[in-house]
Protein backbone atom coordinates (compact mmCIF):
# COMPACT_ATOMS: atom_id res chain seq x y z
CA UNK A 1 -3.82 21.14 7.85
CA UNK A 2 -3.22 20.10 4.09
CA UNK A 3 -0.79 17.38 3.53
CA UNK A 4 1.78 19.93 2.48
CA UNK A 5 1.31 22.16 5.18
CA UNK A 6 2.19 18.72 7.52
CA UNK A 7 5.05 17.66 5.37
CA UNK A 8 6.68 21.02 5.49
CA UNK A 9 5.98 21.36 9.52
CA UNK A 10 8.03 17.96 9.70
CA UNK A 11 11.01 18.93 7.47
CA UNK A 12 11.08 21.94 9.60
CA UNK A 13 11.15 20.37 12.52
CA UNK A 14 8.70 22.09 14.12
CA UNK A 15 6.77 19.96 16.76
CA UNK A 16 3.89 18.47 16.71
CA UNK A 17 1.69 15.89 18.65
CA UNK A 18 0.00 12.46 17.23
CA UNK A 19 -2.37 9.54 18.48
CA UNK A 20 -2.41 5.97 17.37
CA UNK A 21 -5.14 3.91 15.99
CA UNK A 22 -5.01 0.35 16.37
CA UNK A 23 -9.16 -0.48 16.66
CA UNK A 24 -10.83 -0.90 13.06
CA UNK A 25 -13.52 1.94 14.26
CA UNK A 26 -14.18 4.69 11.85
CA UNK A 27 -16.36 6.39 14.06
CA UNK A 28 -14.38 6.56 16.95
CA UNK A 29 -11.41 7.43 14.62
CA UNK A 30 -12.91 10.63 13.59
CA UNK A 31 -13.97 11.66 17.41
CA UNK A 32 -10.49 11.52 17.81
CA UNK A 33 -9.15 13.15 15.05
CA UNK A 34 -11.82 15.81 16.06
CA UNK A 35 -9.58 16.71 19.41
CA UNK A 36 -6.83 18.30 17.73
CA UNK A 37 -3.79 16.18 17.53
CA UNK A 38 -1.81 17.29 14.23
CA UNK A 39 -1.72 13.75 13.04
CA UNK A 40 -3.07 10.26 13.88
CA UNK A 41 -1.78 6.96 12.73
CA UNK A 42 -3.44 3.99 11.43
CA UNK A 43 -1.22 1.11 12.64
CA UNK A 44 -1.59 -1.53 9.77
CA UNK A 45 1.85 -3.48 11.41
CA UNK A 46 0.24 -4.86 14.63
CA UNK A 47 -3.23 -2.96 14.84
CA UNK A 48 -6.68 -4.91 14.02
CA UNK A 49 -6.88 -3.29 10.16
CA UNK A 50 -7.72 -4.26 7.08
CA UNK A 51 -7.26 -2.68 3.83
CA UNK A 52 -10.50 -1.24 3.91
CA UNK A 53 -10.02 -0.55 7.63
CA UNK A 54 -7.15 1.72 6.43
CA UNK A 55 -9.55 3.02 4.01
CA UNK A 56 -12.21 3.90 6.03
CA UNK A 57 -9.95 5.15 9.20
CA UNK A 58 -8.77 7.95 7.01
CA UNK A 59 -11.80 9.10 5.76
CA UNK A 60 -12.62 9.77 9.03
CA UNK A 61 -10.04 11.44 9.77
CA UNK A 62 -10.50 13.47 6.50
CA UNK A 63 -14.05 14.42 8.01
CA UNK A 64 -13.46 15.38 11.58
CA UNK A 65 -12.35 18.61 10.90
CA UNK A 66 -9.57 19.14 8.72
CA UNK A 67 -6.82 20.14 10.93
CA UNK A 68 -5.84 16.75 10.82
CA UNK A 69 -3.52 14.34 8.80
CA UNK A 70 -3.61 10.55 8.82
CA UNK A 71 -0.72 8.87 8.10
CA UNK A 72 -0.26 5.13 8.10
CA UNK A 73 2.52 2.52 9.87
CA UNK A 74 2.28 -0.01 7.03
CA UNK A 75 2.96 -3.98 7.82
CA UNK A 76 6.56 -3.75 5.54
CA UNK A 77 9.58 -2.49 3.85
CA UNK A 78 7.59 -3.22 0.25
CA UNK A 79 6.51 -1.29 -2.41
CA UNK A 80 2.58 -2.70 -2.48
CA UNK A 81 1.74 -1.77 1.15
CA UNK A 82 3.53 1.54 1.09
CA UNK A 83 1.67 2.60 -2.00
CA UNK A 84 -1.70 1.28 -0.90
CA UNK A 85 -1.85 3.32 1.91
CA UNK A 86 -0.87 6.59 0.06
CA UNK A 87 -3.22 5.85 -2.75
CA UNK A 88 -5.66 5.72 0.08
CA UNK A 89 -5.06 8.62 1.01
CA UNK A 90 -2.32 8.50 4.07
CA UNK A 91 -0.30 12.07 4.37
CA UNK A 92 2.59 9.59 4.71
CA UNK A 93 3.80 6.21 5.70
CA UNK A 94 5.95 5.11 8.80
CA UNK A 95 8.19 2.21 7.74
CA UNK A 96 9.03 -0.43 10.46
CA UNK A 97 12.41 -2.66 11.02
CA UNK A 98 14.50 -0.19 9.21
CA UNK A 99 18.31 -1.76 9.66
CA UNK A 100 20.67 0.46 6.75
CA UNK A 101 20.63 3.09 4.77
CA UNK A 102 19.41 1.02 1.91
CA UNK A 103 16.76 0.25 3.52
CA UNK A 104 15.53 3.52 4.03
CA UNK A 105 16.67 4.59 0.35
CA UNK A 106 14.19 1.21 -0.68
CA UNK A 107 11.21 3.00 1.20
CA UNK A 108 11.71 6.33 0.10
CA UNK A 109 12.06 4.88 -3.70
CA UNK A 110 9.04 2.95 -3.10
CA UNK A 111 6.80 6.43 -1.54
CA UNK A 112 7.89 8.45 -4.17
CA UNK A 113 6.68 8.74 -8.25
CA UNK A 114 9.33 8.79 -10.65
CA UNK A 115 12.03 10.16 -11.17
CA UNK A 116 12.43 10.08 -7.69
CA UNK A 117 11.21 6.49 -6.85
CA UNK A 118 8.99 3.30 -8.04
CA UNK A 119 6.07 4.30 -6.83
CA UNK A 120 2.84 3.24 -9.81
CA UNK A 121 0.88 6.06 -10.87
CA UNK A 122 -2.48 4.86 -9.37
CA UNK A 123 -3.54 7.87 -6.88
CA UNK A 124 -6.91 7.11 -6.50
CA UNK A 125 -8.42 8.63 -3.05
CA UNK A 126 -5.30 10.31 -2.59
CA UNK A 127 -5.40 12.31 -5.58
CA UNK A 128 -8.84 14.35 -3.35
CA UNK A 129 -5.84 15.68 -1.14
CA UNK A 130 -2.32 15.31 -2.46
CA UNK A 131 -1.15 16.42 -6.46
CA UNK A 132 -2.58 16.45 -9.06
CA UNK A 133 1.37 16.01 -10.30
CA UNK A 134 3.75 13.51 -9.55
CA UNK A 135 5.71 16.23 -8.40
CA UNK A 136 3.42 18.25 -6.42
CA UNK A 137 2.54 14.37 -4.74
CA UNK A 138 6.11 13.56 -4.20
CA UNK A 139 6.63 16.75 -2.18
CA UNK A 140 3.74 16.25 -0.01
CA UNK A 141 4.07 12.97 0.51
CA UNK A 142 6.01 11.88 4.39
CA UNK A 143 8.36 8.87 4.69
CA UNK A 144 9.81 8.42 7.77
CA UNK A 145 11.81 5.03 8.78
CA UNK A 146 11.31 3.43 12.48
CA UNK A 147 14.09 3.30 14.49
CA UNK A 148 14.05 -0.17 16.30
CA UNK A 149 16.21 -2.81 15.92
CA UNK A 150 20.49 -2.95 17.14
CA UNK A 151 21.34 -2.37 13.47
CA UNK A 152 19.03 0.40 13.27
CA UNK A 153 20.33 1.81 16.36
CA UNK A 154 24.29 1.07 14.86
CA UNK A 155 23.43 2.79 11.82
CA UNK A 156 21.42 5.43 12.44
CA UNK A 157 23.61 8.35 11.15
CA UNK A 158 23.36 6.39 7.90
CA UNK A 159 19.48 6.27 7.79
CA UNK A 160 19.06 9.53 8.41
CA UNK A 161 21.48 10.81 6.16
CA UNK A 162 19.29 9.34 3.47
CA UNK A 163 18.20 11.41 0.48
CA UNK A 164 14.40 11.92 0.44
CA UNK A 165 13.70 10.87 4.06
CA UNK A 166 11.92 12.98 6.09
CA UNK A 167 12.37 11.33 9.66
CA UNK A 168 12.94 8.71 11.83
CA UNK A 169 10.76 7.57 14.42
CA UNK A 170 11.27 5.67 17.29
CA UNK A 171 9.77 2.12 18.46
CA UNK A 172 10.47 2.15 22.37
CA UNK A 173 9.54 -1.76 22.96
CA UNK A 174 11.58 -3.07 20.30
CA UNK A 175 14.38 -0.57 21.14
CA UNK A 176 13.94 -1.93 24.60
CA UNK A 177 14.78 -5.31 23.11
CA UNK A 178 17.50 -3.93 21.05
CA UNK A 179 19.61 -2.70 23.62
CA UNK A 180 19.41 -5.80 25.67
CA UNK A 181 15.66 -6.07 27.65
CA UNK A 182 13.57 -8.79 28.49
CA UNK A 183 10.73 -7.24 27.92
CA UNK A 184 9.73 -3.74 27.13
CA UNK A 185 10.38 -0.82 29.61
CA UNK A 186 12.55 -3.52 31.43
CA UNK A 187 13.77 -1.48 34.34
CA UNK A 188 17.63 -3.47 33.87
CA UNK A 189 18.47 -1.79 30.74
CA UNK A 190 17.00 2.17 31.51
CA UNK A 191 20.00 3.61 31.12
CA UNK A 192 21.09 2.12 27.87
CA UNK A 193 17.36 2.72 26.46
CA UNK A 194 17.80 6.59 27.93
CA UNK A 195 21.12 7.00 26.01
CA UNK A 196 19.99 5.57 23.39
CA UNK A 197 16.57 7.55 22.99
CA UNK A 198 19.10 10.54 22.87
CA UNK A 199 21.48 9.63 20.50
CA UNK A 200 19.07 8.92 17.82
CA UNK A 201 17.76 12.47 18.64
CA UNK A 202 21.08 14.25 18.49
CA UNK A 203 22.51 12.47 15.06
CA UNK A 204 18.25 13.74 13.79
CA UNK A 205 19.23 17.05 14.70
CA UNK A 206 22.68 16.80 13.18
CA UNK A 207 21.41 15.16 10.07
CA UNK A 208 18.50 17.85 9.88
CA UNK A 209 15.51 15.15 9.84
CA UNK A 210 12.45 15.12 12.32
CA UNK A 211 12.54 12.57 15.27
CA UNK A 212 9.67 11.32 16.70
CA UNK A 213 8.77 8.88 19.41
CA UNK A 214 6.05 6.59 20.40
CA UNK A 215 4.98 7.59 24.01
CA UNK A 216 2.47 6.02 26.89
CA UNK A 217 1.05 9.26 27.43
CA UNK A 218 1.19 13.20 27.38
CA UNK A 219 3.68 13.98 30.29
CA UNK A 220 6.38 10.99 28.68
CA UNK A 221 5.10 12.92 25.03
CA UNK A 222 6.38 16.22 26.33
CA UNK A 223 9.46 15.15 27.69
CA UNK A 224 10.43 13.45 24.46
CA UNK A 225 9.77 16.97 22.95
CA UNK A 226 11.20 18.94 25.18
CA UNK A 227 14.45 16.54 24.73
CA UNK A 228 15.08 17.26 21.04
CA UNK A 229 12.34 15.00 19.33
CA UNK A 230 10.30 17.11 16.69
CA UNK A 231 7.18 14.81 16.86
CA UNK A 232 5.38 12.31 19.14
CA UNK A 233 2.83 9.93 19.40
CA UNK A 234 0.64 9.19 22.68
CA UNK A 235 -0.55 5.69 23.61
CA UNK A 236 -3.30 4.18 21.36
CA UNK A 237 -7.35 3.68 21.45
CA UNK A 238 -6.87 0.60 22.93
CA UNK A 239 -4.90 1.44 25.49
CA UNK A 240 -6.96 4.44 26.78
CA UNK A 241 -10.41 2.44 26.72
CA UNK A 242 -8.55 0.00 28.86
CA UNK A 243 -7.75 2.24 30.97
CA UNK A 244 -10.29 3.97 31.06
CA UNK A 245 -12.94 1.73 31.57
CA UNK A 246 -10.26 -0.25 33.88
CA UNK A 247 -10.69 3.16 36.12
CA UNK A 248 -14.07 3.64 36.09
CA UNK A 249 -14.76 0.32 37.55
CA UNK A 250 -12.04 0.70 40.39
CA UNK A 251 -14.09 4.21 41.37
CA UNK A 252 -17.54 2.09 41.67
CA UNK A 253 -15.44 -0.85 43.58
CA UNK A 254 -14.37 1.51 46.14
């Protein structure tokens, strides 16, 4: 899938399925892009990445198979990040800790070449996949703002109703936060989390933007879907060779 082809599947909102890289481990990056998800992300925020791990993540992705796009959750609302992980090469960034409109408007200006945005003319890997034109770039180029925090939650009608954004996507532990938990999944605040988690979908919809979701796994990925959310993510590599190996020994202990 070009980066086009993903960008126009988003603004469609037509679904689609991601993982999540947090392990600096190109080869094990491109085994996974190999299976088929329509994106992965590179999780420069809180995963263990460097620049170069960023680098070298989406090469592999670019040489599993094709089908599919790596985007990138950069570490910040700011202009350097954003644009080092498109020049890289990302399909798109996710933008954490997104609170107003003008927030969103700041990431979008800084994805984007002029006239639409700030972004420096630099392309460098990117230019293998996306362009040549600013133009051509700027239209296949995803920016979608994470969902996370109360005032995110407050003003998401506002966010999403920003010009040039392609999405929102949801952070379920710090939306667990937001809306009052302890701790993330905390079983106190469910139902506020569950109406929440739907009324970010519904004002998507209305606003005509993709919503995604983080999820632990497939089944929770296909309910998000099946509830009005265009994309999702499932758990990370960390997670499932935790569990995995976690598993494995559990079988020999028995």
């Amino acid at each position: 899938m070009s980066s086009q082809d993903f960008a126009d599947r988003l603004r469609a909102r037509r679904p689609a399925v991601g993982y999540w890289v947090i392990l600096d481990a190109p080869a094990a990056t491109e085994r996974i892009a190999g299976v088929g998800y329509d994106y992965v992300v590179l999780d420069a925020q809180h995963g263990l990445l460097s620049t170069r791990g960023i680098l070298d993540g989406l090469i592999a992705i670019d040489a599993a198979d094709g089908a599919t796009v790596g985007m990138v959750r950069v570490e910040a609302n700011n202009a350097t990040p954003i644009g080092r992980a498109l020049d890289a090469g990302a399909a798109g960034v996710i933008v954490p800790l997104i609170d107003t409109a003008e927030d969103a408007a700041q990431a979008v200006r800084a994805a984007r070449y002029p006239p639409s945005g700030i972004r420096s003319y630099g392309p460098t890997r990117s230019g293998l996949r996306i362009g040549p034109t600013p133009a051509e770039a700027n239209a296949a180029t995803v920016v979608l703002a994470m969902i996370e925090t109360r005032a995110g939650l407050d003003n998401v009608a506002e966010i999403c109703a920003t010009p040039g954004l392609d999405g929102i996507y949801v952070g379920p532990s710090d939306l667990c936060l937001a809306v009052g938990g302890k701790f993330p999944g905390d079983p106190d605040v469910a139902e506020r989390f569950d109406e929440a988690i739907a009324l970010i979908a519904r004002v998507a919809a209305d606003a005509g933007v993709a919503a995604g979701i983080h999820t632990q796994s497939g089944e929770m990925a296909r309910q998000r879907l099946a509830e009005g959310y265009t994309y999702a993510t499932v758990s990370s590599d960390l997670d499932h060779l935790r569990g995995v190996a976690a598993a494995h020994l559990a079988t020999v202990r028995e």
